[in-house]
Protein backbone atom coordinates (compact mmCIF):
# COMPACT_ATOMS: atom_id res chain seq x y z
CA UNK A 1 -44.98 12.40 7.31
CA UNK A 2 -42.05 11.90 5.35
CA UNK A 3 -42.32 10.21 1.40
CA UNK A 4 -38.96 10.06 1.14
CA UNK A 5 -37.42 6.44 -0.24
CA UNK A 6 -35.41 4.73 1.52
CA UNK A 7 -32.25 2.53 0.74
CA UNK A 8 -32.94 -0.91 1.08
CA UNK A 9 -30.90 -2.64 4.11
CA UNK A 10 -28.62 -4.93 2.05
CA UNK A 11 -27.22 -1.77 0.28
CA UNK A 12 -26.68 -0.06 3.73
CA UNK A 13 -24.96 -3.08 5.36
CA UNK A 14 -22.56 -3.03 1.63
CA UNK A 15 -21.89 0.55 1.97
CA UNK A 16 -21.00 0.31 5.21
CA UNK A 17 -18.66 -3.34 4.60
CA UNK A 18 -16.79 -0.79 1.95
CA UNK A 19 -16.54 2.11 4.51
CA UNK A 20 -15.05 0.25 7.01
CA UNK A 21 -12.36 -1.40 5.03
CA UNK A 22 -11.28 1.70 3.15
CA UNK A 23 -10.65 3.27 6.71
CA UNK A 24 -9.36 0.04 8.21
CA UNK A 25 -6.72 -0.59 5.63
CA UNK A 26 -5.69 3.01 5.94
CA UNK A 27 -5.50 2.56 9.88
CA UNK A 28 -3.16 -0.47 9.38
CA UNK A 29 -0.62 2.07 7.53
CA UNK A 30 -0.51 4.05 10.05
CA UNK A 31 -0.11 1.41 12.74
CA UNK A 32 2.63 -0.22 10.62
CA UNK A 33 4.27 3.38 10.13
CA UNK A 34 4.17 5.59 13.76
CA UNK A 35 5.96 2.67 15.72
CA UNK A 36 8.70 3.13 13.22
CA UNK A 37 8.52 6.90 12.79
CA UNK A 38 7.59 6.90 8.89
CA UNK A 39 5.48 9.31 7.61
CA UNK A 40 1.83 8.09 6.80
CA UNK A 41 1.87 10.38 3.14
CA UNK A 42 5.14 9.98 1.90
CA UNK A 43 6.65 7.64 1.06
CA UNK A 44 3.99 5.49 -0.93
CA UNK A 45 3.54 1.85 -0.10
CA UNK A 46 5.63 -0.19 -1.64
CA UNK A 47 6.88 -4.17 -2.05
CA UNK A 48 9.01 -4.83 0.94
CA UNK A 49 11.13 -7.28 -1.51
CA UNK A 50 11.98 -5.63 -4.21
CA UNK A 51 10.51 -2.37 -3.45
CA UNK A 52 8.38 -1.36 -6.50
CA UNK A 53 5.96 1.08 -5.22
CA UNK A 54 2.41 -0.31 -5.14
CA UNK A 55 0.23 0.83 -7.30
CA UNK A 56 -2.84 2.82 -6.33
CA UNK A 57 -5.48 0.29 -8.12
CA UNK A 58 -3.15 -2.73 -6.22
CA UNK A 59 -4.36 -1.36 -3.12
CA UNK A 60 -7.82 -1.88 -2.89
CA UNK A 61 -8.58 -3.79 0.24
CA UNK A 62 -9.17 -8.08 -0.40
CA UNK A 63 -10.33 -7.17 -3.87
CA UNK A 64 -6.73 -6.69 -5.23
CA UNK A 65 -5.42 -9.26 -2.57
CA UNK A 66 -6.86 -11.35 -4.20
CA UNK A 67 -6.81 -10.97 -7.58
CA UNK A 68 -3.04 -10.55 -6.99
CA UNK A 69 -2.96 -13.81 -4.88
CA UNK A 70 -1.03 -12.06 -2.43
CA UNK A 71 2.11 -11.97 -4.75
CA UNK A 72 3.54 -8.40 -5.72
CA UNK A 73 2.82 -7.70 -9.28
CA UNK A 74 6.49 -6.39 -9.95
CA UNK A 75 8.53 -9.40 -8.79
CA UNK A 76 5.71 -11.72 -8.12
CA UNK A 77 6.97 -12.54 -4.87
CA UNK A 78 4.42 -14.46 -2.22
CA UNK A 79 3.78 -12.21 0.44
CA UNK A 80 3.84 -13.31 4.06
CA UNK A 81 0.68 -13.75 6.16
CA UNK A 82 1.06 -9.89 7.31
CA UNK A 83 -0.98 -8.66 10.45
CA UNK A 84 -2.87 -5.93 8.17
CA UNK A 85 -3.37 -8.88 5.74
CA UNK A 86 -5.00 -10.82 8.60
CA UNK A 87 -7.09 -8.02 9.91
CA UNK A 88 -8.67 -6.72 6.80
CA UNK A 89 -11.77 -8.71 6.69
CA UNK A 90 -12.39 -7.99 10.30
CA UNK A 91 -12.25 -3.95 9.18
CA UNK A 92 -14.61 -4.48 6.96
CA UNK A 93 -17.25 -5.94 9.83
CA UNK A 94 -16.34 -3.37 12.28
């Protein structure tokens, strides 16, 4: 048959945890962007208070959240409670 190894299940279930909330956090731009006829690409994210533009490393889904404590790293200003905020970890399980 086949001798091929096989990835153990845990890894599989990660892999797929990171999948899904790289494309979920990129589907809540896009929701938070059509309604208002923005473009998707340009331009980048960026703080809605002071409007630095966010970082590519700052937007790594929960990690970064996180580490940030949901405060922008330019003016260190405490984010609201935002829907995509609320909806990441269930991307992630989807």
């Amino acid at each position: 048959m086949y001798n091929h190894p096989v990835p153990p299940p845990l890894f599989l279930e990660g892999m797929c945890l990171v999948f899904g909330l790289i494309i979920g956090s990129y589907l809540n731009v896009v929701i938070a962007r059509l309604p208002m006829e923005r473009s998707i690409v340009h331009p980048p994210s960026a703080c809605p208070g002071c409007g630095a533009p966010i970082r590519w490393y700052d937007n790594i889904p929960i990690v970064s959240w996180l580490a940030l404590r949901a405060r922008c790293r330019a003016c260190h200003t405490h984010r609201a409670a935002e829907r995509h905020d609320r909806e990441r970890p269930a991307d992630g399980a989807t």
